[in-house]
Protein backbone atom coordinates (compact mmCIF):
# COMPACT_ATOMS: atom_id res chain seq x y z
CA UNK A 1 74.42 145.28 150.74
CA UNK A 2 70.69 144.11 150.58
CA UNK A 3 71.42 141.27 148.91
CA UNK A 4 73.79 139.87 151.50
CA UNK A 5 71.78 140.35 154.63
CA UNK A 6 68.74 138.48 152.23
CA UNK A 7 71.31 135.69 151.57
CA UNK A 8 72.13 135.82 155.58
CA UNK A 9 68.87 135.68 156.13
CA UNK A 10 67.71 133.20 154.23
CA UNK A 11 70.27 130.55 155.34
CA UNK A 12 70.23 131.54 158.74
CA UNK A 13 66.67 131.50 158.98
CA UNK A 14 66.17 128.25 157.14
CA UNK A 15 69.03 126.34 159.64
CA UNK A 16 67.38 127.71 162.76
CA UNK A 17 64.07 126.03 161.36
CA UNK A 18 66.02 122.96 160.84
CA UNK A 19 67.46 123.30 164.91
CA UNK A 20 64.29 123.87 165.57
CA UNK A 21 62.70 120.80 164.03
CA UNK A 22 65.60 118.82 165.47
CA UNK A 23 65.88 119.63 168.79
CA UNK A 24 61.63 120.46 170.03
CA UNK A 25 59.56 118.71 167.46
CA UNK A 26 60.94 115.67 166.61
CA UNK A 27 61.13 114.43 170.01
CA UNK A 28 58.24 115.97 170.77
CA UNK A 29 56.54 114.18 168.53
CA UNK A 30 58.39 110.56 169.24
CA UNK A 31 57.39 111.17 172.90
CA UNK A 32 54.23 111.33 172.31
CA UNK A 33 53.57 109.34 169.41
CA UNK A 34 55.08 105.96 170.31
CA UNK A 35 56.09 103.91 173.69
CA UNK A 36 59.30 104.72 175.68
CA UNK A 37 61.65 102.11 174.53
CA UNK A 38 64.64 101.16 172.70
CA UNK A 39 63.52 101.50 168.74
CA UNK A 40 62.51 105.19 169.42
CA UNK A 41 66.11 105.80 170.25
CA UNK A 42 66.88 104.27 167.01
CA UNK A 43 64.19 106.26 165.31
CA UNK A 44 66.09 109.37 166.55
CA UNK A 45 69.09 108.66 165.87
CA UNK A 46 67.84 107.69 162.41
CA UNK A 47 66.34 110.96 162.25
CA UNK A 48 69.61 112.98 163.36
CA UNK A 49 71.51 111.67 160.47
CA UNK A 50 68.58 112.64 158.07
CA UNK A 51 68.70 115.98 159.43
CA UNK A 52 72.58 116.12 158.63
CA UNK A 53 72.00 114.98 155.21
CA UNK A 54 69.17 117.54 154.76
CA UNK A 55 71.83 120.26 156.30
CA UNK A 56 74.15 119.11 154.01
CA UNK A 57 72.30 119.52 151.01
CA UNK A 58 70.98 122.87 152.00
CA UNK A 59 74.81 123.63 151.93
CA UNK A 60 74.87 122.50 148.78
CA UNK A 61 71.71 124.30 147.59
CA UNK A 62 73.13 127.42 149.46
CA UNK A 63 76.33 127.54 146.71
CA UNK A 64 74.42 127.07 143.91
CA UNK A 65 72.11 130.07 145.36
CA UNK A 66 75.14 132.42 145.95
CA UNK A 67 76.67 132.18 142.39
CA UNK A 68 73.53 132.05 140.31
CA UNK A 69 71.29 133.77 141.99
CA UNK A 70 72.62 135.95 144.18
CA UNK A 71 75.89 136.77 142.14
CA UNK A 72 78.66 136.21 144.73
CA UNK A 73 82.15 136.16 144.04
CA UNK A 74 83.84 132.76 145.62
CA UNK A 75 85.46 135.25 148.09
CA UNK A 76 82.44 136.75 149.37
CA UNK A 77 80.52 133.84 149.73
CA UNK A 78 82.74 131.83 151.67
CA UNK A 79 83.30 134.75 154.16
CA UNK A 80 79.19 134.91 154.17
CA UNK A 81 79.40 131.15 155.16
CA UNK A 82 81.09 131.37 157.61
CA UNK A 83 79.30 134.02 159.20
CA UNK A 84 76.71 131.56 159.36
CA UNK A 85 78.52 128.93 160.77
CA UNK A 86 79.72 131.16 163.82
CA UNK A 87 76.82 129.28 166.10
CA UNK A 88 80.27 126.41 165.87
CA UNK A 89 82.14 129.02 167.12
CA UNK A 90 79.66 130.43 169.99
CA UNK A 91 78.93 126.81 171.20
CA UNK A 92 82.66 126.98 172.33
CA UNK A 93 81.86 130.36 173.86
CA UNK A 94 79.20 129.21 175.88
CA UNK A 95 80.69 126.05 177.17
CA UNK A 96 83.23 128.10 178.66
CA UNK A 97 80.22 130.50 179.98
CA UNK A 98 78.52 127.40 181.38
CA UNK A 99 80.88 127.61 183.91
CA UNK A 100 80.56 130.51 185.17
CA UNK A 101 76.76 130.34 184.87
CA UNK A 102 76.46 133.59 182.61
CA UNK A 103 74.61 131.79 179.95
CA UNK A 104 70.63 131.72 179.03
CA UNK A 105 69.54 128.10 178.79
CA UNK A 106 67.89 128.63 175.72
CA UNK A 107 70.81 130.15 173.95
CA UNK A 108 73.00 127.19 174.88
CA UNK A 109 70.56 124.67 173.72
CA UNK A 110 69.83 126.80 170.16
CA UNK A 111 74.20 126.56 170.09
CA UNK A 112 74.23 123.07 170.62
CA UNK A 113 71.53 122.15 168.12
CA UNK A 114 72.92 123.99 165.25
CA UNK A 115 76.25 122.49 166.46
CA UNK A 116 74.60 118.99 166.26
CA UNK A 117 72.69 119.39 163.48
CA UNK A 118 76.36 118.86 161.86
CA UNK A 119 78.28 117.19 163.84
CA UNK A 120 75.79 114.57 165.77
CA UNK A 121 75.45 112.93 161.96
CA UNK A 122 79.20 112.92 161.24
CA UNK A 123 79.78 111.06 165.07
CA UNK A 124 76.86 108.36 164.35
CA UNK A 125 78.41 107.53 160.89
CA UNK A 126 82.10 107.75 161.45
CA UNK A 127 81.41 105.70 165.44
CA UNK A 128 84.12 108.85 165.83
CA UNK A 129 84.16 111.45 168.27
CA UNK A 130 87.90 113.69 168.10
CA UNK A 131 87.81 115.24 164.79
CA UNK A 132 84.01 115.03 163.25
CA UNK A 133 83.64 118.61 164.80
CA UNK A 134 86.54 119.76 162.14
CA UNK A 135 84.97 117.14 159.60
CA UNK A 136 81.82 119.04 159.59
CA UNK A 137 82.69 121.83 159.04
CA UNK A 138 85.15 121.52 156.29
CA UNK A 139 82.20 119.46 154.40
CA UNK A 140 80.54 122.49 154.97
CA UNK A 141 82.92 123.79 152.69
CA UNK A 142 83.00 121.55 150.41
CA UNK A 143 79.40 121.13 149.66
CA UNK A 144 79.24 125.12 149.79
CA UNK A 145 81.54 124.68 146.75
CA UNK A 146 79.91 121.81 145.55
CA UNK A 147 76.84 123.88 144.89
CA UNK A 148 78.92 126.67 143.40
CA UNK A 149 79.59 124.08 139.92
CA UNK A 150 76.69 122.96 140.09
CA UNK A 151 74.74 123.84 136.60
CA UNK A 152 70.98 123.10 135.84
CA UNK A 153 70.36 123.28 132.10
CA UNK A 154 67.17 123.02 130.17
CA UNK A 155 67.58 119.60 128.10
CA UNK A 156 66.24 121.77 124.72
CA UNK A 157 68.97 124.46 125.95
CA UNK A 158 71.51 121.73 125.91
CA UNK A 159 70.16 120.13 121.89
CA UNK A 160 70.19 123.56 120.54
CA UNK A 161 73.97 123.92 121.68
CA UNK A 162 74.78 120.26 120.75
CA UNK A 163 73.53 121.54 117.41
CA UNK A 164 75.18 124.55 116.76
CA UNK A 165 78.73 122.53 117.67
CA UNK A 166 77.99 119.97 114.86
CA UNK A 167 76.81 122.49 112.61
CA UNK A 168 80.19 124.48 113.41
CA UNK A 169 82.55 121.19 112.33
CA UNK A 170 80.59 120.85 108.80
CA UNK A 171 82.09 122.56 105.65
């Protein structure tokens, strides 16, 4: 059981620093850093899809974590993913709360940054809107399972067992 709320942890902890990044520090930083004007705009968007591709491969690096590391069957570490991806799922929540003006600021804002820090990347690449939502997070999946085959080798690791495959074919 420890190692799962570790794994939780861990990814959940290292997205929210991502949202974090995203959403106060990068424009933060472009506000005050450069002129009001068009190319910042550019800059951020620039920076958004960065941000996806770094979310992306943290998926990726995620998979390879749960199977070698952390020792998950594919079963268990899909359902863990998805527990992680349930901000998706709350961001719906709370758009239906905004309504009724139940919900914290700040907790609708963390919702739609982790929501964004998917989807906003997808939308700016595909010039999409219906659908990236669903594209996101199904290459969530995907590079979740990606990461899973992934296999890092030692190059001597690989000779010695290059060697002991020729040495098997000789009489």
């Amino acid at each position: 059981m420890r190692k799962y709320i570790v794994y939780l942890c861990l990814t959940i902890g290292l997205l929210s620093l991502m949202v974090f990044i995203k959403i106060w520090v990068i424009p933060f930083l472009l506000w005050n850093l450069f002129p009001q004007n068009d190319l910042i705009s550019k800059i951020y968007e620039v920076m958004i899809i960065l941000f996806g591709g770094c979310a992306f491969l943290l998926f990726t690096l995620q998979g390879y974590l749960g199977k070698r590391v952390f020792q998950f069957h594919w079963s268990t570490h899909f359902l863990l993913h998805s527990i992680v991806q349930l901000p998706f799922a709350l961001h719906v929540l709370f758009e239906g709360l905004r309504k009724s003006r139940l919900m914290l600021d700040w907790g609708h804002v963390f919702t739609e940054g982790w929501y964004g820090l998917l989807a906003e990347p997808t939308r700016l690449i595909l010039m999409a809107y219906h659908g990236t939502d669903v594209f996101a997070i199904a290459a969530s999946f995907l590079f979740l399972a990606l990461g899973r085959k992934i296999e890092i080798a030692d190059e001597q690791q690989l000779w010695d067992q290059a060697r002991k495959r020729m040495k098997v074919g000789r009489v």
